[in-house]
N, C-alpha and C. Protein backbone atom coordinates (compact mmCIF):
# COMPACT_ATOMS: atom_id res chain seq x y z
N UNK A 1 103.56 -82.36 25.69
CA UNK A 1 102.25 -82.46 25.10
C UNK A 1 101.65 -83.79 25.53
N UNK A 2 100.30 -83.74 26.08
CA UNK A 2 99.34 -84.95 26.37
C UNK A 2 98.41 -85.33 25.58
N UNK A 3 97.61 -86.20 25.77
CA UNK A 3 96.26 -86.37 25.32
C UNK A 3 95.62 -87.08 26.00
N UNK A 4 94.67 -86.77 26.81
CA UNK A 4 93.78 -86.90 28.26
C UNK A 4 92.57 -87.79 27.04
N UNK A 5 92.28 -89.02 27.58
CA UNK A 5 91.12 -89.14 26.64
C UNK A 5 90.21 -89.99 28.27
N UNK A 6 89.10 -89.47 28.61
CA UNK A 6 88.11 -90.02 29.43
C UNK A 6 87.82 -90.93 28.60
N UNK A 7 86.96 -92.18 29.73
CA UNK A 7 86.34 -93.84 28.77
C UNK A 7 85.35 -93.00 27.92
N UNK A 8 84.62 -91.70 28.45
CA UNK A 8 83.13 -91.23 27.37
C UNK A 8 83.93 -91.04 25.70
N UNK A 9 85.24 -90.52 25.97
CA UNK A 9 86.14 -90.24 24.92
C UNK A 9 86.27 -91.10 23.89
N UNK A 10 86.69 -92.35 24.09
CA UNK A 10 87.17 -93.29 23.52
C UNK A 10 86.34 -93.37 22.41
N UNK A 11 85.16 -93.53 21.83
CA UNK A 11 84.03 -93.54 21.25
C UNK A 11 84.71 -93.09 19.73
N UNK A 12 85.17 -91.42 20.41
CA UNK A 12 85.51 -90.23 19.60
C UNK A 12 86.67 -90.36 18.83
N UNK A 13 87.66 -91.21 19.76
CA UNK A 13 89.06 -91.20 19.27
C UNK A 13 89.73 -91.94 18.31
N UNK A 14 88.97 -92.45 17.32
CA UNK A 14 89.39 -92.78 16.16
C UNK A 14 89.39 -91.98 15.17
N UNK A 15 88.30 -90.80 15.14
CA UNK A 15 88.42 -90.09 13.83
C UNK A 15 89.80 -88.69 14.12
N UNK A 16 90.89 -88.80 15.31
CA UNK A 16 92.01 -87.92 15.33
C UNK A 16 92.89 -88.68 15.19
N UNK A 17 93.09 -90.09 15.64
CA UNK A 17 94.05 -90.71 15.31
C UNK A 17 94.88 -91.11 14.12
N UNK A 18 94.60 -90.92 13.37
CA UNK A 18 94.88 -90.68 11.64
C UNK A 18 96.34 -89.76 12.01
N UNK A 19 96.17 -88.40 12.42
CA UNK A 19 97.15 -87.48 12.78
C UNK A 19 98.16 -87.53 13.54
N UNK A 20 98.03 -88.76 14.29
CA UNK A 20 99.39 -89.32 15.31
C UNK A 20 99.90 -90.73 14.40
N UNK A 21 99.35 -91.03 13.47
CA UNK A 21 100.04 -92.26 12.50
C UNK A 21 102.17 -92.06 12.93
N UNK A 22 102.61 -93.58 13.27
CA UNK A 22 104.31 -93.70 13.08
C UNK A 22 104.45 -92.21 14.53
N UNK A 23 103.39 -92.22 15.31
CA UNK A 23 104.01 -91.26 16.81
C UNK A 23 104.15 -92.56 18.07
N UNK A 24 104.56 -92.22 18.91
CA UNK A 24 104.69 -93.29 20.30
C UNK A 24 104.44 -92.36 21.20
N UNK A 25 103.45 -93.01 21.74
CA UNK A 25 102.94 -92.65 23.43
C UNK A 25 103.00 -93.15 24.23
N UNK A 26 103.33 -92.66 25.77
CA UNK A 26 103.83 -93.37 26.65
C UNK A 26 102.06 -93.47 27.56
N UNK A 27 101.67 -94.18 27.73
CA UNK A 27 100.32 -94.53 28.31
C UNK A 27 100.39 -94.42 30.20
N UNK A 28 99.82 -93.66 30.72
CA UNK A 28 99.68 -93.56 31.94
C UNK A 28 98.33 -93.32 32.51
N UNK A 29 97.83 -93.59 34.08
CA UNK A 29 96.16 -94.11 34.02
C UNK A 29 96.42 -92.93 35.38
N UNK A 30 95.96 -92.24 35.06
CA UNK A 30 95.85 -90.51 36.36
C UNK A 30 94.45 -90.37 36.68
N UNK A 31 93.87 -91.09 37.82
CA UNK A 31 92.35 -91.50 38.33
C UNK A 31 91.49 -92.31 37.69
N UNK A 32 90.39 -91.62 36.72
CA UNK A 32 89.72 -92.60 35.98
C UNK A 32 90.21 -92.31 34.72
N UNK A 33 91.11 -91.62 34.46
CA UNK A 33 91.74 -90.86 32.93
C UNK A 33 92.96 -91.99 32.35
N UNK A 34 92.93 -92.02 30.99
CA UNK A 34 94.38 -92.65 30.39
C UNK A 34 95.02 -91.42 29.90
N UNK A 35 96.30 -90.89 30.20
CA UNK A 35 96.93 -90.02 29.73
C UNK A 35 98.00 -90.64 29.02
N UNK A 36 98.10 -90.19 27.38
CA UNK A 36 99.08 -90.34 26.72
C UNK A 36 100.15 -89.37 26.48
N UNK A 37 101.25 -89.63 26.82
CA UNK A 37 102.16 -88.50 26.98
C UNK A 37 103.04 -89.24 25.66
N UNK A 38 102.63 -87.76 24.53
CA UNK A 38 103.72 -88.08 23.16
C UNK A 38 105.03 -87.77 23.07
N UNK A 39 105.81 -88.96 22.80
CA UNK A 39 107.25 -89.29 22.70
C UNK A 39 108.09 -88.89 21.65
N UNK A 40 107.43 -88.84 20.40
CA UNK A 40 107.81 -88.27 19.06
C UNK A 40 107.60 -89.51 18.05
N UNK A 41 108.22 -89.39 17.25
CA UNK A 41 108.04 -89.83 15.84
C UNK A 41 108.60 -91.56 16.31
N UNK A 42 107.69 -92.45 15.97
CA UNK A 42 108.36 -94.16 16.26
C UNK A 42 109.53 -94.13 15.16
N UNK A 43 110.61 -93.89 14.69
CA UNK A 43 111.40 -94.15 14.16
C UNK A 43 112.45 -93.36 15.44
N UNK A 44 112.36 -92.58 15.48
CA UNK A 44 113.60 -91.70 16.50
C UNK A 44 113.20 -92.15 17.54
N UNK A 45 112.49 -92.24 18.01
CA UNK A 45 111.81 -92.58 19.45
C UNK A 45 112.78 -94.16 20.01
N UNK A 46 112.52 -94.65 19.10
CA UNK A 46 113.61 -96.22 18.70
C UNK A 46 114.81 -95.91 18.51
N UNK A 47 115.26 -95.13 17.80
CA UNK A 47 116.56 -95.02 16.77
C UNK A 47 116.58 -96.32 16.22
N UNK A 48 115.66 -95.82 14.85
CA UNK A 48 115.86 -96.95 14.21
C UNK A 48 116.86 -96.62 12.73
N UNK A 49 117.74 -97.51 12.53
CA UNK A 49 118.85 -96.81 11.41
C UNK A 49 118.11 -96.43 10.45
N UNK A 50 119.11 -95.65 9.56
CA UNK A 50 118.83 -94.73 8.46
C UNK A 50 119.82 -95.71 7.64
N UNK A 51 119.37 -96.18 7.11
CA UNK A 51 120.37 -96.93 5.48
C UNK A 51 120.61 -95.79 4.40
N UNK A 52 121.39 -95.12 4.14
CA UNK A 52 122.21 -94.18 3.52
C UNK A 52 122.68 -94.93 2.04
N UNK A 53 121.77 -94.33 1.61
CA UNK A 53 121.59 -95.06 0.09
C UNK A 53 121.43 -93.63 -1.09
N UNK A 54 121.89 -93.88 -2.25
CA UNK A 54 121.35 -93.35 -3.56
C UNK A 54 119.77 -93.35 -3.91
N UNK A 55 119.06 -94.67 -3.58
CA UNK A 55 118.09 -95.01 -3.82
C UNK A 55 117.30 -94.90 -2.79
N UNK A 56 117.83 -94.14 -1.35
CA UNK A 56 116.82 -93.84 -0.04
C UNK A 56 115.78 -93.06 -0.23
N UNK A 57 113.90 -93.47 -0.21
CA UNK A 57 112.94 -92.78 -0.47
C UNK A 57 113.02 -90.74 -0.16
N UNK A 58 113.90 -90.68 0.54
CA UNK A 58 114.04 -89.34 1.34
C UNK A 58 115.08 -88.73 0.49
N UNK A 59 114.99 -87.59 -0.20
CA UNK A 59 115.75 -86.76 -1.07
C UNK A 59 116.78 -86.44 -0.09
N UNK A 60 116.62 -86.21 1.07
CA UNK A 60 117.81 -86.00 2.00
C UNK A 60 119.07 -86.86 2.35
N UNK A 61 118.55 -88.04 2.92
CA UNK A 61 119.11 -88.98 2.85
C UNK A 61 120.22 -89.13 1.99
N UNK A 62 119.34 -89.58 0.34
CA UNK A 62 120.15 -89.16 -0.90
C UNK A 62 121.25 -88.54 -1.25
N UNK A 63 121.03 -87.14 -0.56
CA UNK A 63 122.40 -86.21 -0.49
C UNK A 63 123.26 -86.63 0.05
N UNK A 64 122.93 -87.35 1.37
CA UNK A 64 124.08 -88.12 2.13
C UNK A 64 125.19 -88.66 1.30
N UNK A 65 124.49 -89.35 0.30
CA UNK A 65 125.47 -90.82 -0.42
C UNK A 65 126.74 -90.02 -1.05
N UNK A 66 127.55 -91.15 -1.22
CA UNK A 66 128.50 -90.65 -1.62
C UNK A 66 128.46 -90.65 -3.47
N UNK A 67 127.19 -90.94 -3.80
CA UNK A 67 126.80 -90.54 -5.22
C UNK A 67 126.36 -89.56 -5.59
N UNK A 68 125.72 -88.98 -4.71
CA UNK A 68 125.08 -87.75 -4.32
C UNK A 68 125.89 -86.25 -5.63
N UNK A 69 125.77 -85.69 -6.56
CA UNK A 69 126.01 -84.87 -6.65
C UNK A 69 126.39 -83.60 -5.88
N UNK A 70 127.21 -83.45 -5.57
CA UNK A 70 127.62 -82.03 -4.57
C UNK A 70 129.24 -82.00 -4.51
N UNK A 71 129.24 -81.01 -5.30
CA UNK A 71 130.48 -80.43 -5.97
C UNK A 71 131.19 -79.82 -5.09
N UNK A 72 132.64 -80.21 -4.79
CA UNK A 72 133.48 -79.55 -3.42
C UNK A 72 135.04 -79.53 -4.17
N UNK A 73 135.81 -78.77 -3.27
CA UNK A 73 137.04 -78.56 -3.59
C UNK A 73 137.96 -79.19 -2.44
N UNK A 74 139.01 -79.97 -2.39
CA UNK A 74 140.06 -80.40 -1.49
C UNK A 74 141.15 -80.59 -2.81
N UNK A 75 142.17 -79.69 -1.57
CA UNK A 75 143.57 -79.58 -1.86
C UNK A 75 143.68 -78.50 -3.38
N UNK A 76 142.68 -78.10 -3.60
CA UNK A 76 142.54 -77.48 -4.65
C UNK A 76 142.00 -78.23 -6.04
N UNK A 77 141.83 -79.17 -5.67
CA UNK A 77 141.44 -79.74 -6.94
C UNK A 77 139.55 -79.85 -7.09
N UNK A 78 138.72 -79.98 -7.37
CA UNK A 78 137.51 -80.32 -7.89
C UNK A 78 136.98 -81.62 -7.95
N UNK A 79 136.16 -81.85 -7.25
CA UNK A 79 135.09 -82.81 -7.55
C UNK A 79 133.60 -83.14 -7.32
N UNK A 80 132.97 -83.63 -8.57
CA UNK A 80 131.61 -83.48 -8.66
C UNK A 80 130.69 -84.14 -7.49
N UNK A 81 131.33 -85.09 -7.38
CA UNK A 81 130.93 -85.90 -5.69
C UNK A 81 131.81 -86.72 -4.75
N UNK A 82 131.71 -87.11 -3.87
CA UNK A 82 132.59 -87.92 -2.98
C UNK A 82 133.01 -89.29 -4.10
N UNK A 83 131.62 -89.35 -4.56
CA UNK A 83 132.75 -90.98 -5.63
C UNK A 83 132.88 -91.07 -6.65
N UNK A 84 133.15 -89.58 -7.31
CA UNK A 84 134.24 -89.10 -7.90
C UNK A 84 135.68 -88.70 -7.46
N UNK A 85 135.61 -88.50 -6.22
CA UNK A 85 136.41 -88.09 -5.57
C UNK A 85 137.56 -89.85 -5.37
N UNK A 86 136.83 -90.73 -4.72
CA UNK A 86 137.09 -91.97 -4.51
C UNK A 86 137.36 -92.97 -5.37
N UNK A 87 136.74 -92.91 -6.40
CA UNK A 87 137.41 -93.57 -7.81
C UNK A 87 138.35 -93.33 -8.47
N UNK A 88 138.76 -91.43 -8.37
CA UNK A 88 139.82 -91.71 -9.18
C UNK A 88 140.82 -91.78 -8.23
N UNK A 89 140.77 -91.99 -6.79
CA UNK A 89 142.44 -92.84 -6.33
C UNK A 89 142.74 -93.79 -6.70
N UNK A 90 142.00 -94.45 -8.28
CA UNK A 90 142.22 -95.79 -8.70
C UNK A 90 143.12 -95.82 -9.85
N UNK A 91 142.70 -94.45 -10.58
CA UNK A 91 143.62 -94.15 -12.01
C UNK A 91 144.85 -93.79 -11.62
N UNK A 92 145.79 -94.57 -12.78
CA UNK A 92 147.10 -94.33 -12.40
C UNK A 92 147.83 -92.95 -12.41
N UNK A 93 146.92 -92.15 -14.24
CA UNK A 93 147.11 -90.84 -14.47
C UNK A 93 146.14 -89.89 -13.82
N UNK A 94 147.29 -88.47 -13.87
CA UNK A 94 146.89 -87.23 -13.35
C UNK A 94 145.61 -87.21 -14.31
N UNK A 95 145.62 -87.37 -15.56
CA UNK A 95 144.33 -86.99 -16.66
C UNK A 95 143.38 -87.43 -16.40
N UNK A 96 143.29 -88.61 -16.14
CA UNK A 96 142.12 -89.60 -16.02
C UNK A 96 141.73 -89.76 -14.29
N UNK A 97 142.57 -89.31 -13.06
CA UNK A 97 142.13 -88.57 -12.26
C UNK A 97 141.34 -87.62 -12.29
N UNK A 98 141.74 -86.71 -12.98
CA UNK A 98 140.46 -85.33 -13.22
C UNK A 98 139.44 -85.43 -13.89
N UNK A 99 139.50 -86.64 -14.54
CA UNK A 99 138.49 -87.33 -15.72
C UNK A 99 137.21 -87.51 -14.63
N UNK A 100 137.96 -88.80 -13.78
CA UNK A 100 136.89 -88.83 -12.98
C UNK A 100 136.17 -88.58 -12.00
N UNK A 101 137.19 -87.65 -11.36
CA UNK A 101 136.79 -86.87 -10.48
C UNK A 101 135.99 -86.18 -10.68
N UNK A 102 135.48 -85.34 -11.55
CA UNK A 102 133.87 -84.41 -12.34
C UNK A 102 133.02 -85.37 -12.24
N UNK A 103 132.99 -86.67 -11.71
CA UNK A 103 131.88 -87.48 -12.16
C UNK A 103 130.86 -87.91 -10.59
N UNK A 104 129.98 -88.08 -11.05
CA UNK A 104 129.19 -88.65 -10.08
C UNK A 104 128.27 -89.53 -9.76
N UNK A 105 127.63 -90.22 -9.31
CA UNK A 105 126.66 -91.31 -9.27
C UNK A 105 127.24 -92.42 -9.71
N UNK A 106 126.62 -93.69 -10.74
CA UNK A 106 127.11 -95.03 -11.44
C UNK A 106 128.26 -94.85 -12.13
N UNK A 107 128.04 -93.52 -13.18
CA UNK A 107 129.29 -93.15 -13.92
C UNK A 107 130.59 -93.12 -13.20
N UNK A 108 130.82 -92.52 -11.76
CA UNK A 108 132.03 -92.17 -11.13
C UNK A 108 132.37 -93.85 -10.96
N UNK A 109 131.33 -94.26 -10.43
CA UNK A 109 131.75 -95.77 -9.75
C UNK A 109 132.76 -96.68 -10.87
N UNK A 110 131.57 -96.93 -12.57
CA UNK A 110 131.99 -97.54 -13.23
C UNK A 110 132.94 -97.27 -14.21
N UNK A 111 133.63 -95.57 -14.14
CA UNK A 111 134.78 -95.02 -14.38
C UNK A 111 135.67 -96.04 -13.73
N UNK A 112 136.04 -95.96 -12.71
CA UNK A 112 136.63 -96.01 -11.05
C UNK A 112 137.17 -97.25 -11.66
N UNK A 113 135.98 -98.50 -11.71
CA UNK A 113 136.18 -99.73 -11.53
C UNK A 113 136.80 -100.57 -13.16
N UNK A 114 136.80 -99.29 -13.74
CA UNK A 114 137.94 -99.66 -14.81
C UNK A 114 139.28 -100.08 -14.55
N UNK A 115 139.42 -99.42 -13.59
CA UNK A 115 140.77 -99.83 -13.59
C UNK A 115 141.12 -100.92 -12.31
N UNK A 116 141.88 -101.83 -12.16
CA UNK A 116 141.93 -102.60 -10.78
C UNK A 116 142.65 -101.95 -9.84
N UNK A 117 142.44 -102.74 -8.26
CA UNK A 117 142.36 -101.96 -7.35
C UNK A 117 143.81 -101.47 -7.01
N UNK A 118 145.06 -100.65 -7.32
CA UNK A 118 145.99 -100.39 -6.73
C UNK A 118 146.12 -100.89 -5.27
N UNK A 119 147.80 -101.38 -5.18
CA UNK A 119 148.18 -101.79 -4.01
C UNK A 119 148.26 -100.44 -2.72
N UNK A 120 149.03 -98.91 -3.50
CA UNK A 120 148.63 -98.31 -2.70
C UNK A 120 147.99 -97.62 -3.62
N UNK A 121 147.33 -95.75 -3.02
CA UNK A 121 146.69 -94.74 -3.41
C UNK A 121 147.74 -93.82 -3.10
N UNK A 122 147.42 -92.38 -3.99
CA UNK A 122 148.73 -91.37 -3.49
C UNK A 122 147.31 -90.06 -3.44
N UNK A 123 147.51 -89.56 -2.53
CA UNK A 123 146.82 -88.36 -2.32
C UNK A 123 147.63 -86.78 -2.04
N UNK A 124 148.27 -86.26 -2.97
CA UNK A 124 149.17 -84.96 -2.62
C UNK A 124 150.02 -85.39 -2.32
N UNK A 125 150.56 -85.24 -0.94
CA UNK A 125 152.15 -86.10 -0.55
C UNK A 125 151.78 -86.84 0.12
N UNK A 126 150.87 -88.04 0.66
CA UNK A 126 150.95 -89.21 1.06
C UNK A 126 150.16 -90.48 0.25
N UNK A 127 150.94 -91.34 0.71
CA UNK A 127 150.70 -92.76 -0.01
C UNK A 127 150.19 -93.59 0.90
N UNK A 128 149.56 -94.18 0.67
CA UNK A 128 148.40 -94.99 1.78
C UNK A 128 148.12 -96.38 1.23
N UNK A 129 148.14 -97.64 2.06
CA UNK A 129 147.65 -98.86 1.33
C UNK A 129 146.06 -98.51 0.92
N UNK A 130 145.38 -99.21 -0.26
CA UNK A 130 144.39 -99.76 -0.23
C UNK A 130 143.57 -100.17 0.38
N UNK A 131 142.48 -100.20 1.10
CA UNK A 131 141.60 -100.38 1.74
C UNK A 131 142.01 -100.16 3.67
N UNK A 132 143.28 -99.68 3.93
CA UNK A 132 143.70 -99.35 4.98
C UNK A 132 143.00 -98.27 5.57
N UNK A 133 143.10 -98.45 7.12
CA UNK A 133 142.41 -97.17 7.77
C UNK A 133 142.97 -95.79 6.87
N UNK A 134 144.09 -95.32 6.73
CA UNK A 134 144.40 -94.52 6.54
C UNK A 134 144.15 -94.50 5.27
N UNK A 135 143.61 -94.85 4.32
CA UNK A 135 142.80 -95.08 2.90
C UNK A 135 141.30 -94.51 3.27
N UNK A 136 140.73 -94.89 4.43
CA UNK A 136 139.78 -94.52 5.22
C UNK A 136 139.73 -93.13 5.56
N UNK A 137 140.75 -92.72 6.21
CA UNK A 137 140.77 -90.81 6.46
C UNK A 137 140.94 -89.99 5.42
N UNK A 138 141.22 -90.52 3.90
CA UNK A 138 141.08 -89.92 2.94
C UNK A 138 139.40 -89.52 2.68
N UNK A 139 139.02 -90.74 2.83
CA UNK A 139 137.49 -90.75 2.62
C UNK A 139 136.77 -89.88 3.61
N UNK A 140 137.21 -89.92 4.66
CA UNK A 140 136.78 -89.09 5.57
C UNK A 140 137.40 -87.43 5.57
N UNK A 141 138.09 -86.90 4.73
CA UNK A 141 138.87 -86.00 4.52
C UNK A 141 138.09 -85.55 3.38
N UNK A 142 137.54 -86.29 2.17
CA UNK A 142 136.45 -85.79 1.35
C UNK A 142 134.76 -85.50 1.56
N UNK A 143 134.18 -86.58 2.72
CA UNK A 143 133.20 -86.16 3.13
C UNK A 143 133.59 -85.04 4.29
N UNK A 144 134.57 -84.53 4.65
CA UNK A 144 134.29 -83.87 5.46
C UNK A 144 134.31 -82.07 4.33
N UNK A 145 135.12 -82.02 3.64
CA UNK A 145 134.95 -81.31 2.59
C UNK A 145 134.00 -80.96 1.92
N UNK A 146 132.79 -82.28 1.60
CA UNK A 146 131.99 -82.06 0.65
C UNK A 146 130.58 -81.29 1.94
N UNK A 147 131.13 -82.11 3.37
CA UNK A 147 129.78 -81.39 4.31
C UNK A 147 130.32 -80.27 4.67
N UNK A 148 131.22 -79.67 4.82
CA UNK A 148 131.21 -78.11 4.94
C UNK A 148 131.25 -77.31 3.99
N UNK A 149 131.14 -77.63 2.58
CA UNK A 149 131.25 -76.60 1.55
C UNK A 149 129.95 -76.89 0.70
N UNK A 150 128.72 -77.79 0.90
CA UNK A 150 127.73 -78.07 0.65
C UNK A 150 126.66 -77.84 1.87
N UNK A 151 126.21 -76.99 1.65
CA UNK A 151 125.21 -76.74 2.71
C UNK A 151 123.82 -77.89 3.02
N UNK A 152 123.68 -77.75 1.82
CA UNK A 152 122.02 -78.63 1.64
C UNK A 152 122.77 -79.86 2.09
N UNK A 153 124.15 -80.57 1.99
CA UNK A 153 124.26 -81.97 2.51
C UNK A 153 124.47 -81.60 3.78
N UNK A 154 125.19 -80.38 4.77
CA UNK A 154 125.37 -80.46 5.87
C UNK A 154 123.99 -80.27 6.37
N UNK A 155 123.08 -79.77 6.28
CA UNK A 155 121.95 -79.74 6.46
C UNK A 155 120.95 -81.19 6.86
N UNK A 156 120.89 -81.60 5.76
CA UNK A 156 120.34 -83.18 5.72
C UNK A 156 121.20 -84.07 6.44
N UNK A 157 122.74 -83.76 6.51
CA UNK A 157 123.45 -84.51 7.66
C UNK A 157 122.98 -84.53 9.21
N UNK A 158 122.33 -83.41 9.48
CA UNK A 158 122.39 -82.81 10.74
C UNK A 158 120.51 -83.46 10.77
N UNK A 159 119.91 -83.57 10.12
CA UNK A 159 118.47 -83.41 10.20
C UNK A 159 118.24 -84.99 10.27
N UNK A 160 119.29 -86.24 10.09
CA UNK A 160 119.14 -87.55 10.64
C UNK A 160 119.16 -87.59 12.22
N UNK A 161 120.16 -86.38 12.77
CA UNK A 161 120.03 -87.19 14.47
C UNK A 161 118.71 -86.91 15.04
N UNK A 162 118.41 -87.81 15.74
CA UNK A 162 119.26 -88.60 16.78
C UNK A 162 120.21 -90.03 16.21
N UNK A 163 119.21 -90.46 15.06
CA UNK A 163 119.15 -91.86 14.61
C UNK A 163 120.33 -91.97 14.09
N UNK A 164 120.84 -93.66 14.38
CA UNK A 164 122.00 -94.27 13.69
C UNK A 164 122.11 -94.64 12.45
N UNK A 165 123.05 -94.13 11.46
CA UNK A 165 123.27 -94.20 10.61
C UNK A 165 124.05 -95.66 9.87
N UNK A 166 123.51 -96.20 8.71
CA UNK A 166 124.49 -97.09 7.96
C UNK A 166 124.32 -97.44 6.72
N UNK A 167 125.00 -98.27 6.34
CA UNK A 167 125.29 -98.44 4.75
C UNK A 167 125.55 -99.40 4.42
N UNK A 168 124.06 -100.34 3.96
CA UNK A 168 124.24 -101.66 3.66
C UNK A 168 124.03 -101.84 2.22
N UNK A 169 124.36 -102.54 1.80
CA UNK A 169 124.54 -102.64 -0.09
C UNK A 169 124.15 -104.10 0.01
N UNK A 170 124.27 -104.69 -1.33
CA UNK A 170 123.80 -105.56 -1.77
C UNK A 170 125.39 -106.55 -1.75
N UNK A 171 126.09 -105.86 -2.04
CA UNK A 171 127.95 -106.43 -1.64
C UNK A 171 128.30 -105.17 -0.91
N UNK A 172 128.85 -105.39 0.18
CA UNK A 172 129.82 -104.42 0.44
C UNK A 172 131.42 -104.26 0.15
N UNK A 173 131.73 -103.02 -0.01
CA UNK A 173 132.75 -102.41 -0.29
C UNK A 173 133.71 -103.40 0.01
N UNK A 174 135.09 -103.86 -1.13
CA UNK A 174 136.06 -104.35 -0.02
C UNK A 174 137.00 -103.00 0.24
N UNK A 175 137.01 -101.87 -0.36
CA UNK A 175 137.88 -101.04 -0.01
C UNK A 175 137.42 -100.32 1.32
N UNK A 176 135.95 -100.00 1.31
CA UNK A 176 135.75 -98.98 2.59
C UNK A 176 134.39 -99.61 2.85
N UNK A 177 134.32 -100.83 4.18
CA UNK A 177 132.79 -101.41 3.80
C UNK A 177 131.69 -100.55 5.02
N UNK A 178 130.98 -100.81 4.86
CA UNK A 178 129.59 -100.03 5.08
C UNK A 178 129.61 -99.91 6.15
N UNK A 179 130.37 -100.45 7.63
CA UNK A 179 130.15 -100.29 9.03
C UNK A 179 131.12 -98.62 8.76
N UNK A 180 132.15 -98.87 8.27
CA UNK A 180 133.25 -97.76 8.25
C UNK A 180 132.92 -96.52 7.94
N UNK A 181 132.03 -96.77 6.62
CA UNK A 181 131.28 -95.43 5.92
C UNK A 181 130.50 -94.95 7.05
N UNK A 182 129.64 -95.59 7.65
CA UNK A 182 128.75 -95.19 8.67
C UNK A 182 128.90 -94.39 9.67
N UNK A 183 130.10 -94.86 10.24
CA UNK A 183 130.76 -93.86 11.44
C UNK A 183 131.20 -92.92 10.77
N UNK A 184 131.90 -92.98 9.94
CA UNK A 184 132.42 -91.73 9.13
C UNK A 184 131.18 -90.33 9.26
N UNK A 185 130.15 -91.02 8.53
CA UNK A 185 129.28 -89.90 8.40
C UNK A 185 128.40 -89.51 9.59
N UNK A 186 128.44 -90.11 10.66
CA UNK A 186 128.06 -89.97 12.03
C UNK A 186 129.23 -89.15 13.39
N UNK A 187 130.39 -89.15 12.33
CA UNK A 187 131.26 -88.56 13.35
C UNK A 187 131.44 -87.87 12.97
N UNK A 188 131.42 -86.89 11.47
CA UNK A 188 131.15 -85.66 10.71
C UNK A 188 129.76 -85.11 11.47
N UNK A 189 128.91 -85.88 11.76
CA UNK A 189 127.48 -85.28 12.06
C UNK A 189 127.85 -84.46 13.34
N UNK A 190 128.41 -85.33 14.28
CA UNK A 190 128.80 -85.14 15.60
C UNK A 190 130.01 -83.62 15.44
N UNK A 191 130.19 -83.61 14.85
CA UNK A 191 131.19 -82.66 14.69
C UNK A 191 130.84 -81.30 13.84
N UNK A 192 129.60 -81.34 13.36
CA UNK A 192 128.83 -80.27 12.37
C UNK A 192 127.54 -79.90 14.11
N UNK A 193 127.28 -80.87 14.68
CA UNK A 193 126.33 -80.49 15.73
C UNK A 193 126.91 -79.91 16.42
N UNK A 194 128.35 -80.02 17.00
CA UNK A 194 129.00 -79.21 18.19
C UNK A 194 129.97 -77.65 17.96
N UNK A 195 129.93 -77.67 16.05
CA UNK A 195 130.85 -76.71 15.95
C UNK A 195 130.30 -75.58 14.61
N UNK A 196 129.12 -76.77 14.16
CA UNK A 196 128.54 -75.68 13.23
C UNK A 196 128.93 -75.78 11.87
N UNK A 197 130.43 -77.02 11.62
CA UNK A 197 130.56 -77.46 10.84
C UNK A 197 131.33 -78.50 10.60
N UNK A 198 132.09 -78.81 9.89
CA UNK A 198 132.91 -80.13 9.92
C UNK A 198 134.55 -79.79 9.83
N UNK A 199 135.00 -80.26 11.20
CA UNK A 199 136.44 -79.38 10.84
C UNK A 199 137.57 -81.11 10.35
């Protein structure tokens, strides 16, 4: 798609421009003509990141978070969101695991952070340090769960690319900090684009 505007043009071309607001055009001069050849939207056009927040203006986005309400099953057990899912590797008991696992948003977090941080985590039959990569593929073992058995999040997962994804907070995580989360949910993306879902 172009937009040929002659110098008689120019006059005219403020009352359409309203309708290309946040587009990028690549400007080229073809005789006495300026041809603008449209690039797409100035945010993708850049890849400019997506901050993956609770509080991201975009309801989509939103879904992303790991506060996000969206109810999934791994290993058979239930949980209301990913950090429900992630808090209760903090409780010592099976009870208060399932307690908080139903939970989601501030509640899951400030469940979670009742208790201090265990040296390791036990997930089914493995035991994993604390904030270790492999503490990490858990996390990545629940978002990958919650994006294939939640449509509307695999959806909104898939509807960020091209753009780079991340997760900056006000503190970051010491268990899983925000560069880590990021790839996580960018290499789920990559893997929902080539296969249709998240294996």
């Amino acid at each position: 798609m172009a937009v040929v505007l002659t110098p008689d043009e120019w006059a005219g071309a403020a009352s359409t421009c309203g309708a290309w607001d946040g587009h990028v055009f690549r400007a080229t001069r073809v005789g006495g003509a300026l041809v603008l050849g449209h690039l797409g939207l100035h945010d993708d056009v850049l890849a400019v990141p997506i901050n993956v927040s609770s509080r991201h203006p975009d309801a989509g986005v939103r879904l992303l978070s790991n506060f996000a309400a969206t109810p999934f099953d791994l290993h058979g057990k239930p949980y209301a969101s990913v950090e429900g899912f992630w808090q209760s590797l903090r409780a010592p008991s099976p009870g208060d695991r399932a307690r908080i696992a139903l939970l989601s948003g501030p509640a899951a977090k400030h469940a979670g952070a009742a208790y201090p941080a265990p040296s390791h985590v036990r997930l089914v039959d493995r035991e994993v340090a604390w904030g270790s990569p492999e503490h990490w593929d858990l996390m990545r073992e629940a978002c990958r769960a919650k994006f294939s058995q939640v449509e509307a999040a695999s959806a909104a997962l898939l509807a960020t690319a091209p753009r780079p994804l991340q997760h900056r907070t006000r503190v970051d995580s010491r268990s899983i900090p925000g560069r880590v989360m990021a790839s996580i949910w960018m290499g789920l993306r990559t893997e929902l684009s080539l296969t249709g879902r998240a294996r």
